[in-house]
PDB file of N, CA and C in Angstrom:
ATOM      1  N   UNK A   1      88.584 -35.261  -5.028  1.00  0.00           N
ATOM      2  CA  UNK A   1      87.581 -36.291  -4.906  1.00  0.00           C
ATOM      3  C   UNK A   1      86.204 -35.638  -4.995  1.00  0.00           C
ATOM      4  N   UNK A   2      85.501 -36.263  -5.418  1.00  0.00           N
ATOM      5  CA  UNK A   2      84.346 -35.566  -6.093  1.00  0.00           C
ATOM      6  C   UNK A   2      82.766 -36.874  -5.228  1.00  0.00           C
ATOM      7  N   UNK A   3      81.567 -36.519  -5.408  1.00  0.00           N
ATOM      8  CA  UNK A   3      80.639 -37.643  -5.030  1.00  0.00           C
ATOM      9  C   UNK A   3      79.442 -37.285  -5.671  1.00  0.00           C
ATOM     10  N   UNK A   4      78.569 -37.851  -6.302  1.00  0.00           N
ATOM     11  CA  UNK A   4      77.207 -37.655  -6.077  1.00  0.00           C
ATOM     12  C   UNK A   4      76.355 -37.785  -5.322  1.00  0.00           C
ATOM     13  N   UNK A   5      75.234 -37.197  -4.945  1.00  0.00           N
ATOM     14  CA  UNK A   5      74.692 -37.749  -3.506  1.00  0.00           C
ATOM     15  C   UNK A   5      72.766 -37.476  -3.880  1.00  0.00           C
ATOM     16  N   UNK A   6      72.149 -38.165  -3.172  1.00  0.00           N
ATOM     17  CA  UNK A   6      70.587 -37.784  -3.406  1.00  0.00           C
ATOM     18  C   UNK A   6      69.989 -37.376  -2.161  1.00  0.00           C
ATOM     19  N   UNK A   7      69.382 -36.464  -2.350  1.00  0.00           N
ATOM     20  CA  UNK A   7      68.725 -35.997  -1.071  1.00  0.00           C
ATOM     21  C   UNK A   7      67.208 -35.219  -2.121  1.00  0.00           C
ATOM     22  N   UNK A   8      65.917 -36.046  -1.341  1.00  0.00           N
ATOM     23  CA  UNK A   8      64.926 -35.205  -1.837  1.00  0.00           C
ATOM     24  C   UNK A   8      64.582 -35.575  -3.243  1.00  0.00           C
ATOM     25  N   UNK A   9      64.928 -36.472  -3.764  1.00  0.00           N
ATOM     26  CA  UNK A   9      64.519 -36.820  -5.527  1.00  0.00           C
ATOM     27  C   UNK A   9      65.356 -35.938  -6.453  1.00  0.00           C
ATOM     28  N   UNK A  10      66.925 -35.340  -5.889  1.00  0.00           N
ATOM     29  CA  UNK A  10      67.481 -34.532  -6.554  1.00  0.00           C
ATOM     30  C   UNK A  10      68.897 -35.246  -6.588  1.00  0.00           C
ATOM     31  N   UNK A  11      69.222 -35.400  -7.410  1.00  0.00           N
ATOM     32  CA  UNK A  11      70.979 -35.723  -7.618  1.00  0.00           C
ATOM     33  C   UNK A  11      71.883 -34.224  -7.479  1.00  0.00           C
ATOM     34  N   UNK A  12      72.884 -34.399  -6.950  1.00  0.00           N
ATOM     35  CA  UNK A  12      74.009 -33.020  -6.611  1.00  0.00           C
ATOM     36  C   UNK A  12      75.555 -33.705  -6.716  1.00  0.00           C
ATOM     37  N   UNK A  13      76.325 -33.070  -7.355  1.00  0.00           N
ATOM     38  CA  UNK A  13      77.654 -33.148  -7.594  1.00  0.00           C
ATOM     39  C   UNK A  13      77.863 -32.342  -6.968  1.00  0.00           C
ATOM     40  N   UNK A  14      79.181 -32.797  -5.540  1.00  0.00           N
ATOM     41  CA  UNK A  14      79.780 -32.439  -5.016  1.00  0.00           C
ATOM     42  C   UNK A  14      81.465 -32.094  -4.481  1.00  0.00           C
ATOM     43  N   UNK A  15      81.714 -31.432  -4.182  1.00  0.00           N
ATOM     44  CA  UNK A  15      83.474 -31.920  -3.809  1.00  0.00           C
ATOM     45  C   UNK A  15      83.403 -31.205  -2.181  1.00  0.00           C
ATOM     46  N   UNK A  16      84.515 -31.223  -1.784  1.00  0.00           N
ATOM     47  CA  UNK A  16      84.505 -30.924  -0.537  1.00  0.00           C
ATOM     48  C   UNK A  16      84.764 -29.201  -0.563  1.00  0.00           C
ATOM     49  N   UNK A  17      84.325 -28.780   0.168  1.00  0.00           N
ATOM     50  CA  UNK A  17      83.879 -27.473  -0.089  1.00  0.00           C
ATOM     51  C   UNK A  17      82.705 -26.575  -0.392  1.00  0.00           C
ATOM     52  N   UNK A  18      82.469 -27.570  -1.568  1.00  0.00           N
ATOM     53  CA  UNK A  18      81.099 -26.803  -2.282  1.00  0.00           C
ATOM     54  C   UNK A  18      79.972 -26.797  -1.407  1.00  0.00           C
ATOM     55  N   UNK A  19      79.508 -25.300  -1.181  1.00  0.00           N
ATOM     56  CA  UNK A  19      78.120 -25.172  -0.918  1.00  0.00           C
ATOM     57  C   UNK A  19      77.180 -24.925  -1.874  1.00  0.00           C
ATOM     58  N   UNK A  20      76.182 -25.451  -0.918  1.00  0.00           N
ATOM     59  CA  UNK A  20      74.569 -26.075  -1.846  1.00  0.00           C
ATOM     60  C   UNK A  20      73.656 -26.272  -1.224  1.00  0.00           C
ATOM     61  N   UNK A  21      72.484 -25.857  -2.161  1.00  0.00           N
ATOM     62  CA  UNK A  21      70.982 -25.347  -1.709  1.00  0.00           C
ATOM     63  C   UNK A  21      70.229 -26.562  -1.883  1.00  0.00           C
ATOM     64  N   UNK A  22      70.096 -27.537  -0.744  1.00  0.00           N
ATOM     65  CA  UNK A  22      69.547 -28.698  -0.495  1.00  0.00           C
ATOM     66  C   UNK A  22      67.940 -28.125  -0.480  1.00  0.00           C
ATOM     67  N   UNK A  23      66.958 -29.066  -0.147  1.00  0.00           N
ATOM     68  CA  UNK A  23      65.645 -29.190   0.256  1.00  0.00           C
ATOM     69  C   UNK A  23      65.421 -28.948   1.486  1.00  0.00           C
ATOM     70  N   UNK A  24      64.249 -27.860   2.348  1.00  0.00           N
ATOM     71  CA  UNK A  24      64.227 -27.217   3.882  1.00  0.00           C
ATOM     72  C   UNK A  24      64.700 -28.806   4.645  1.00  0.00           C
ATOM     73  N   UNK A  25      65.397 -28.653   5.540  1.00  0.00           N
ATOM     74  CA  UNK A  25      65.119 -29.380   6.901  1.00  0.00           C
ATOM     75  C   UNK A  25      65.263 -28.971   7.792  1.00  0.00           C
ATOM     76  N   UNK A  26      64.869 -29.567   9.306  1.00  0.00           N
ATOM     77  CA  UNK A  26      64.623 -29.089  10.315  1.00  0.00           C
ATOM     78  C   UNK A  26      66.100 -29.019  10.676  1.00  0.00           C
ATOM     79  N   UNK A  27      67.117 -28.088  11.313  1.00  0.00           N
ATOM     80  CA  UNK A  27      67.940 -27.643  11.889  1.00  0.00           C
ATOM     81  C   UNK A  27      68.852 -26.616  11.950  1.00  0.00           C
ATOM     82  N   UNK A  28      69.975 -26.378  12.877  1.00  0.00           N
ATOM     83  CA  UNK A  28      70.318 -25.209  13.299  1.00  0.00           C
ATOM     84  C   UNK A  28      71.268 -25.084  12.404  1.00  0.00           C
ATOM     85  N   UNK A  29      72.098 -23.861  12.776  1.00  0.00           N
ATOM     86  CA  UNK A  29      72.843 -23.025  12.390  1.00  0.00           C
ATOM     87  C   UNK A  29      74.439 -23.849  12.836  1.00  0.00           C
ATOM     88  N   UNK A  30      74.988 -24.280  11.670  1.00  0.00           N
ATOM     89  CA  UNK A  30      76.427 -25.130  12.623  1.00  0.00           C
ATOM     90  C   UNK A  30      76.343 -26.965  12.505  1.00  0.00           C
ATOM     91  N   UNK A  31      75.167 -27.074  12.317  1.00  0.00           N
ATOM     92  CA  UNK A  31      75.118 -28.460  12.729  1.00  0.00           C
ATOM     93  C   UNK A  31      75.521 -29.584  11.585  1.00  0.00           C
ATOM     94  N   UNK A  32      75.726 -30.915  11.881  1.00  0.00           N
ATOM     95  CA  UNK A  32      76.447 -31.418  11.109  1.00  0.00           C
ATOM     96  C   UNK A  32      75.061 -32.377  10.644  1.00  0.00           C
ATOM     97  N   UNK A  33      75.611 -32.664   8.910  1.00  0.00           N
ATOM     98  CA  UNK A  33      74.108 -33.190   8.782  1.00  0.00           C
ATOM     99  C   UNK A  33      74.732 -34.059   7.451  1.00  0.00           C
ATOM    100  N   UNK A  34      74.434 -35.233   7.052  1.00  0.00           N
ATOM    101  CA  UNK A  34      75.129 -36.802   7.054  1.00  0.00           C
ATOM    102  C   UNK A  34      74.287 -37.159   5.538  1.00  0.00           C
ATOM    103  N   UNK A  35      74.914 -37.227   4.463  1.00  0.00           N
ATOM    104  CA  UNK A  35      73.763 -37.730   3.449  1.00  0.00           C
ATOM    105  C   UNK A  35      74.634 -39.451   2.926  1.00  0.00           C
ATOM    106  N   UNK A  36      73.823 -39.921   3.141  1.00  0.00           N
ATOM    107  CA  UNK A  36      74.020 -41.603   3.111  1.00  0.00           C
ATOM    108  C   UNK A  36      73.676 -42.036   1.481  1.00  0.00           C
ATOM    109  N   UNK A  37      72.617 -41.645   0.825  1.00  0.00           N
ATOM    110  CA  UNK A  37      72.703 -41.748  -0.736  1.00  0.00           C
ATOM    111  C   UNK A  37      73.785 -41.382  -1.171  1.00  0.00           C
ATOM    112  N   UNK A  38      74.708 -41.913  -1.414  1.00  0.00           N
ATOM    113  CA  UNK A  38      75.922 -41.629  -2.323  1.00  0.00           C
ATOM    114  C   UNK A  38      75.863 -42.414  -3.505  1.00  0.00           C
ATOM    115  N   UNK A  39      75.787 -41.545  -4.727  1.00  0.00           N
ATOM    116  CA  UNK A  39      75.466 -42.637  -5.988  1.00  0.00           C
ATOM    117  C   UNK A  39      77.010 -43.218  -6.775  1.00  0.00           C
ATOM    118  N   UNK A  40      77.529 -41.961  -6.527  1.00  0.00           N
ATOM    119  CA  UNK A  40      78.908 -42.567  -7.272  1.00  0.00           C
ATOM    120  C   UNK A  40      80.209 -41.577  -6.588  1.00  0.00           C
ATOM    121  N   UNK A  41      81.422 -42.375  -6.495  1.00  0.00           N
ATOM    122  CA  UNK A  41      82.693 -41.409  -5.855  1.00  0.00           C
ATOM    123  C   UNK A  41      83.453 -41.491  -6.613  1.00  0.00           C
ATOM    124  N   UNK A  42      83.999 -40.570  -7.008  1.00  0.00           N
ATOM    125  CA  UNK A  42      85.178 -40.160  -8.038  1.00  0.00           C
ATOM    126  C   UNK A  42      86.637 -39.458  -7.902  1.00  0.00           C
ATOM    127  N   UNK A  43      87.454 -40.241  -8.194  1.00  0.00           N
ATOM    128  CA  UNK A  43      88.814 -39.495  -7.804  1.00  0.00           C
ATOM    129  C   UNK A  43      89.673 -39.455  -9.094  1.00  0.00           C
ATOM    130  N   UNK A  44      89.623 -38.717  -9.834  1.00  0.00           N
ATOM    131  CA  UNK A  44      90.405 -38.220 -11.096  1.00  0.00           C
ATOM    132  C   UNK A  44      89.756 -39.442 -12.316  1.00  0.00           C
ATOM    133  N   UNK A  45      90.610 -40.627 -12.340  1.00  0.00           N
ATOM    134  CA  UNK A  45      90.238 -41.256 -13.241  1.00  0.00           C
ATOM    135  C   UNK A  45      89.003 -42.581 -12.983  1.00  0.00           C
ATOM    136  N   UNK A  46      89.456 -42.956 -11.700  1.00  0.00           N
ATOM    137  CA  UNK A  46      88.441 -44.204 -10.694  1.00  0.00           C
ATOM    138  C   UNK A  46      87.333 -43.461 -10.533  1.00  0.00           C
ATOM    139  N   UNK A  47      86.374 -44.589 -11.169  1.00  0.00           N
ATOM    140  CA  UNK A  47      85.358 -43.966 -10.095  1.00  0.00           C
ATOM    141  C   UNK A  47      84.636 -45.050  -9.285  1.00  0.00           C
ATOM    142  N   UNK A  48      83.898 -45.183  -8.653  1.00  0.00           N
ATOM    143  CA  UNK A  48      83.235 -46.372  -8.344  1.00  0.00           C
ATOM    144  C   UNK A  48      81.726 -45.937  -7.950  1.00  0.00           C
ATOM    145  N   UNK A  49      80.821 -46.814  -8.715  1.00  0.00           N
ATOM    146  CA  UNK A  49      79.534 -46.728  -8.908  1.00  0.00           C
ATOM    147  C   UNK A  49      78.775 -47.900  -8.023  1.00  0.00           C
ATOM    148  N   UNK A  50      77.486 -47.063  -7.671  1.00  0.00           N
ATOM    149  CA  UNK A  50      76.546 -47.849  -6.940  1.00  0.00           C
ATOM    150  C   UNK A  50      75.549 -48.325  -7.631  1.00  0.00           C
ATOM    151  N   UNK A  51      74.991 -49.526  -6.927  1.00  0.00           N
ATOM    152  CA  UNK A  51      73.585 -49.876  -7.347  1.00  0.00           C
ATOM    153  C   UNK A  51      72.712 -50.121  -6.504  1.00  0.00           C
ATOM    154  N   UNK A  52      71.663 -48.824  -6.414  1.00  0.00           N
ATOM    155  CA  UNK A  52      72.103 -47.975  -6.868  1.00  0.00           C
ATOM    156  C   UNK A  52      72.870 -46.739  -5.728  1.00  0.00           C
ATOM    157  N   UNK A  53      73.198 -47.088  -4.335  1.00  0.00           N
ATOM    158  CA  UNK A  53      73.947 -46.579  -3.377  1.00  0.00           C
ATOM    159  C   UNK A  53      75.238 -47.127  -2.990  1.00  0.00           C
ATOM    160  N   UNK A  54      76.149 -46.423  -2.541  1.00  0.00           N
ATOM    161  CA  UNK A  54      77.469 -47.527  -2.303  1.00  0.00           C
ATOM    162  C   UNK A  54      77.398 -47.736  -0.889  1.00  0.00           C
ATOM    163  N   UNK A  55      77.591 -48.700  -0.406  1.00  0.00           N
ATOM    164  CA  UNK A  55      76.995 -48.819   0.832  1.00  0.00           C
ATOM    165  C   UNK A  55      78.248 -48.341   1.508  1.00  0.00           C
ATOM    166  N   UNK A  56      78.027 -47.981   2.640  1.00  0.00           N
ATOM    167  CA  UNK A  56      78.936 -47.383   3.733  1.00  0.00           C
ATOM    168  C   UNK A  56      79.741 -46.218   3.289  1.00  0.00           C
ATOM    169  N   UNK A  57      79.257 -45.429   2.268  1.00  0.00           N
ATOM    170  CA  UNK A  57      79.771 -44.325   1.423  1.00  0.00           C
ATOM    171  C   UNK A  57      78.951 -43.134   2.490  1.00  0.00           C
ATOM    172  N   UNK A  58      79.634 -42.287   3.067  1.00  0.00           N
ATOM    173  CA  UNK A  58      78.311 -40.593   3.136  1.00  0.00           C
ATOM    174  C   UNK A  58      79.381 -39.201   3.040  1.00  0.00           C
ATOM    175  N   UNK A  59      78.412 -38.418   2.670  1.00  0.00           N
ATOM    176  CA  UNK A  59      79.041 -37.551   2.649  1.00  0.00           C
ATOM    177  C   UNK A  59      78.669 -36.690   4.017  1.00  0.00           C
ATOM    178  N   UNK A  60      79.732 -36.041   4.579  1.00  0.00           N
ATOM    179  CA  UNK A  60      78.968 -34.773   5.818  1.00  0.00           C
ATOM    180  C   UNK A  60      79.396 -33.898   5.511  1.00  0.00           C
ATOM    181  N   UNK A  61      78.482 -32.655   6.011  1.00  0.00           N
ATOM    182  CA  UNK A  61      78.060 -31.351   5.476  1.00  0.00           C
ATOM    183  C   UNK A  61      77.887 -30.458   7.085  1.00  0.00           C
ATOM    184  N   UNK A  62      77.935 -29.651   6.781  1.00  0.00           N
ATOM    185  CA  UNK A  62      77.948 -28.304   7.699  1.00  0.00           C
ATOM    186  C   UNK A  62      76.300 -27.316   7.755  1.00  0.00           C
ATOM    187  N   UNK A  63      75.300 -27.378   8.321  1.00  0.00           N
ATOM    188  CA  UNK A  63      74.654 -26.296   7.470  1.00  0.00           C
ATOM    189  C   UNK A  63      74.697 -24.905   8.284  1.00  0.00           C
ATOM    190  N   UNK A  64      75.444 -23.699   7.254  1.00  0.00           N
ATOM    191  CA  UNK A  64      75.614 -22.792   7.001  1.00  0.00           C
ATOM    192  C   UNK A  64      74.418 -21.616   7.281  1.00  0.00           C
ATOM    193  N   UNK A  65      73.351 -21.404   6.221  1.00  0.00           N
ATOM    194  CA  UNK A  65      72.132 -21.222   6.391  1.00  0.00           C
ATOM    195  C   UNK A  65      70.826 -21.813   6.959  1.00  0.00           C
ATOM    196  N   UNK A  66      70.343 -22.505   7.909  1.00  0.00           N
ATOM    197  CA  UNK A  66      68.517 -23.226   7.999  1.00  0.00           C
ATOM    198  C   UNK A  66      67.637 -22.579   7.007  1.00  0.00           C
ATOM    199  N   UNK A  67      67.696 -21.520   6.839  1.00  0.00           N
ATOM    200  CA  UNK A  67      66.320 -21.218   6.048  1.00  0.00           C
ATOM    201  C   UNK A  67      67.000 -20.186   4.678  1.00  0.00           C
ATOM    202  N   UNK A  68      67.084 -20.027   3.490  1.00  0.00           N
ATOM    203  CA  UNK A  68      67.274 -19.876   2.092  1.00  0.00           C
ATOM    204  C   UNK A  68      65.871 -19.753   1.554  1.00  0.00           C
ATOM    205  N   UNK A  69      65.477 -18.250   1.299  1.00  0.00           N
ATOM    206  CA  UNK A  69      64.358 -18.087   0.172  1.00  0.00           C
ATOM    207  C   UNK A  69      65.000 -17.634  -1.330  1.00  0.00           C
ATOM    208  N   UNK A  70      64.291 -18.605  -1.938  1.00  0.00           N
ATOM    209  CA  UNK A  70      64.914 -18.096  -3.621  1.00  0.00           C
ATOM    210  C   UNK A  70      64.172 -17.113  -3.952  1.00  0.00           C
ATOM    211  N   UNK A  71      64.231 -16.487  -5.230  1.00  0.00           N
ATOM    212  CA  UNK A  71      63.680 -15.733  -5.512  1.00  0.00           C
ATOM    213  C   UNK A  71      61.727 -15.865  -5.885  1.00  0.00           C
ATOM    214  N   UNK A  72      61.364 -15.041  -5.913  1.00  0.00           N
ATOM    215  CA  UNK A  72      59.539 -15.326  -5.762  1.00  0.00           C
ATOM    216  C   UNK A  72      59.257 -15.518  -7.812  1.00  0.00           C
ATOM    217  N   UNK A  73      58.672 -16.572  -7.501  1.00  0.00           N
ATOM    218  CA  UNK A  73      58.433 -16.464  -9.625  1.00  0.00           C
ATOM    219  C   UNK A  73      56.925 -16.356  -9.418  1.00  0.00           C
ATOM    220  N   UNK A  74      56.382 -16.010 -10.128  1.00  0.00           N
ATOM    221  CA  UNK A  74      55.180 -15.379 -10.314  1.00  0.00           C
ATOM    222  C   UNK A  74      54.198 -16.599 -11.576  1.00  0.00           C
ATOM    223  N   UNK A  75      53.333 -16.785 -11.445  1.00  0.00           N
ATOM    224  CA  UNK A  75      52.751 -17.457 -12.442  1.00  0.00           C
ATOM    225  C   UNK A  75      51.253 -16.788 -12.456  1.00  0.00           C
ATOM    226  N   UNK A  76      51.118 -16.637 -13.763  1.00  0.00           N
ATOM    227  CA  UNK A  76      49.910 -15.829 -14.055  1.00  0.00           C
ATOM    228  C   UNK A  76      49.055 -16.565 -15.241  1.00  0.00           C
ATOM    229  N   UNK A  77      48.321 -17.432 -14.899  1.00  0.00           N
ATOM    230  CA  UNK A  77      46.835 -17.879 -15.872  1.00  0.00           C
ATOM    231  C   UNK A  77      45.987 -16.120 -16.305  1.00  0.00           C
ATOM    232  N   UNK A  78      46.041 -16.414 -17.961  1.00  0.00           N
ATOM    233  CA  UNK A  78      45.388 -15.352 -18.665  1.00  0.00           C
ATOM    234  C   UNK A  78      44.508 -15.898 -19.860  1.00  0.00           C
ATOM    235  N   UNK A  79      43.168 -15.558 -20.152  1.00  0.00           N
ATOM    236  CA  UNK A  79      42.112 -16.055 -20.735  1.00  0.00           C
ATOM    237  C   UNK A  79      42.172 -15.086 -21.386  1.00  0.00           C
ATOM    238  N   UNK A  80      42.535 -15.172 -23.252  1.00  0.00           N
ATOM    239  CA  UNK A  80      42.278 -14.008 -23.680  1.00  0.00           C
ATOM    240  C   UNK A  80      40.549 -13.965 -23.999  1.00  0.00           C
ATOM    241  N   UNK A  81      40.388 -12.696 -24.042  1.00  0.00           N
ATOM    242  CA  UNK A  81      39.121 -12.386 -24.729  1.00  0.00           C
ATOM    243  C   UNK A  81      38.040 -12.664 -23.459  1.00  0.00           C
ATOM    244  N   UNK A  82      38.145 -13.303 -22.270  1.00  0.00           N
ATOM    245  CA  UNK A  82      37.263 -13.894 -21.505  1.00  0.00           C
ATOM    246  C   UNK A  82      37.374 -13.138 -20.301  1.00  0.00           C
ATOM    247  N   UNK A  83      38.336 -11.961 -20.100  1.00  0.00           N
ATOM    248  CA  UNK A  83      37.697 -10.738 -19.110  1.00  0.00           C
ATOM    249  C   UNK A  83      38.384 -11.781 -18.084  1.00  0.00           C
ATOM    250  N   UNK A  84      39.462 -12.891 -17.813  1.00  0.00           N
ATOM    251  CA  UNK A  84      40.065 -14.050 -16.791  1.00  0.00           C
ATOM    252  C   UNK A  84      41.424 -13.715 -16.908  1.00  0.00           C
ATOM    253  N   UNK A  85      41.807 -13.849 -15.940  1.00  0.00           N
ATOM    254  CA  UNK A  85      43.534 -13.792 -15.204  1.00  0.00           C
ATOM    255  C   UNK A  85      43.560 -13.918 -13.928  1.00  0.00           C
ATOM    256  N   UNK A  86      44.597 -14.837 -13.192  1.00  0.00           N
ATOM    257  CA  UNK A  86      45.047 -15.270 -11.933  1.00  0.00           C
ATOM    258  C   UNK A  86      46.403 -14.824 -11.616  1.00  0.00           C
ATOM    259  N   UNK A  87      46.871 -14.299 -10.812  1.00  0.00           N
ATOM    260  CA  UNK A  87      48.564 -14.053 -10.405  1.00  0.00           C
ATOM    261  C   UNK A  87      48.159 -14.381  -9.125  1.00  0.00           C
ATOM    262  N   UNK A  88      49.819 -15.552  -9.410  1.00  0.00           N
ATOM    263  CA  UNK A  88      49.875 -16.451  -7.683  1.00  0.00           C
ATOM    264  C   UNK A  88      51.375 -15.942  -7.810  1.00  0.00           C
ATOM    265  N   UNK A  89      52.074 -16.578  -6.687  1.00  0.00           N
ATOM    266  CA  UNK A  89      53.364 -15.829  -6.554  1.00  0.00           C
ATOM    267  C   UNK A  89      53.441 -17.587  -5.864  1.00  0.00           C
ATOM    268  N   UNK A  90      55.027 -17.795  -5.830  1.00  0.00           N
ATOM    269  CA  UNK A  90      55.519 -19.138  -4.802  1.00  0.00           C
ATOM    270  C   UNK A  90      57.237 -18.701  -4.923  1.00  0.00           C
ATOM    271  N   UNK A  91      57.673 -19.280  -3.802  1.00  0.00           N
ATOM    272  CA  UNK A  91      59.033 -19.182  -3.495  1.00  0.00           C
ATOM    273  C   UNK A  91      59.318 -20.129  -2.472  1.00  0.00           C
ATOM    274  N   UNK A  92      60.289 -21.218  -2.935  1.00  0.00           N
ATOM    275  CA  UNK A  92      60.694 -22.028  -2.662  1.00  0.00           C
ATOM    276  C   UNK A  92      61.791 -21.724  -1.344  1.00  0.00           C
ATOM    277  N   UNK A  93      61.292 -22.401  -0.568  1.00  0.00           N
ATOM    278  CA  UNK A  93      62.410 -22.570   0.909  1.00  0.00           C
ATOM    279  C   UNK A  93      63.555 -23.303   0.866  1.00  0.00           C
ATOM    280  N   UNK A  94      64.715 -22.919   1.030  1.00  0.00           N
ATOM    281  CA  UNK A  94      65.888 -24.272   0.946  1.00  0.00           C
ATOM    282  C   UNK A  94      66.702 -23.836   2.086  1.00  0.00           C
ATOM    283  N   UNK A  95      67.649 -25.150   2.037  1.00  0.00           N
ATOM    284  CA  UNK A  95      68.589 -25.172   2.993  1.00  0.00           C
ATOM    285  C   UNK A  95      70.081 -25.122   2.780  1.00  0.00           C
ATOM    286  N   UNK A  96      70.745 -23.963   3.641  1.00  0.00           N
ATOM    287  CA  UNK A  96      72.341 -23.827   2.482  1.00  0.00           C
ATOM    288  C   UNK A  96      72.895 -24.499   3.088  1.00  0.00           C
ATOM    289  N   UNK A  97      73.845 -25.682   2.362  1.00  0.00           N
ATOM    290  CA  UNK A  97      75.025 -26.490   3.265  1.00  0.00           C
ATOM    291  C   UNK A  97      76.198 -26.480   2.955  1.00  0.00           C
ATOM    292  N   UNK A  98      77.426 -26.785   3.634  1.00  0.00           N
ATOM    293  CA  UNK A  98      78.413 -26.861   3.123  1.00  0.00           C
ATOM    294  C   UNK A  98      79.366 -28.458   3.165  1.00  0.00           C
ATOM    295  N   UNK A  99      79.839 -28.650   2.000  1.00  0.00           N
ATOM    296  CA  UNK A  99      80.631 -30.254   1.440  1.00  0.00           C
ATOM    297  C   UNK A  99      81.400 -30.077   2.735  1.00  0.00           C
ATOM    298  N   UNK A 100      81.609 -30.546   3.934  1.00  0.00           N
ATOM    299  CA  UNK A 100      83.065 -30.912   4.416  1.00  0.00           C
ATOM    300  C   UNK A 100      84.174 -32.238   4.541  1.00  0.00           C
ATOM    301  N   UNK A 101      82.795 -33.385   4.635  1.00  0.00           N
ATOM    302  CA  UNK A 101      84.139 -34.267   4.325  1.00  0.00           C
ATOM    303  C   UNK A 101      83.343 -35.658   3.378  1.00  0.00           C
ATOM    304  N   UNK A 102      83.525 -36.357   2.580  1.00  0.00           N
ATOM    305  CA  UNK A 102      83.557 -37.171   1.374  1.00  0.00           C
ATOM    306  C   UNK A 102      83.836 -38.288   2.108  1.00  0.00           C
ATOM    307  N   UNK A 103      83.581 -39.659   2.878  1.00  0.00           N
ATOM    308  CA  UNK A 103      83.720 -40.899   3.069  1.00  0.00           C
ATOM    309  C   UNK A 103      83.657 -41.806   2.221  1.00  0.00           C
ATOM    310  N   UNK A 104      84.304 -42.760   1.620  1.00  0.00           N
ATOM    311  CA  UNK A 104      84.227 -43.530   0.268  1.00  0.00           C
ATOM    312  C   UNK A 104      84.211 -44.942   0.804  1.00  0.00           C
TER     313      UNK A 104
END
């Protein structure tokens, strides 16, 4: 059984199991944490689709990690010929969770 779910303006395909690097939120290490956007649930050939949520559908999750830094990307504005260049650096914070159980 498989689900889609939205958290944060992001769609994620899930199954039970899979861990995944959600958007920061506030909590601990262990705790159980409930995503209610479920866009669509899928079991081999059925699927059943929302519009655009299925109501009384959630998935719960485990989180594993609170705090996940990705890697740092660098962005650098360069002016040729004009003696100009900027280097900023950003690295995105996330949160690692884990699929444990699929409600349909």
């Amino acid at each position: 059984m498989y689900a889609i779910i939205q958290d944060g303006g992001h769609q994620y395909r899930v199954e039970e199991g899979t861990k995944l690097k959600v958007q920061l939120r506030d909590s601990a290490k262990d705790q159980k944490v409930v995503f209610d956007n479920v866009c669509l649930v899928g079991n081999g050939t059925e699927a059943k689709i929302g519009t655009p949520f299925i109501k009384g559908a959630k998935v719960e999750a485990t989180v594993l990690r609170p705090l996940v830094r990705a890697k740092k990307v660098i962005i650098l504005k360069y002016r040729r010929r004009k003696n100009s260049q900027r280097r900023n650096g950003h690295r995105q914070n996330y949160t690692e969770v884990q699929i444990s159980k699929i409600h349909a």
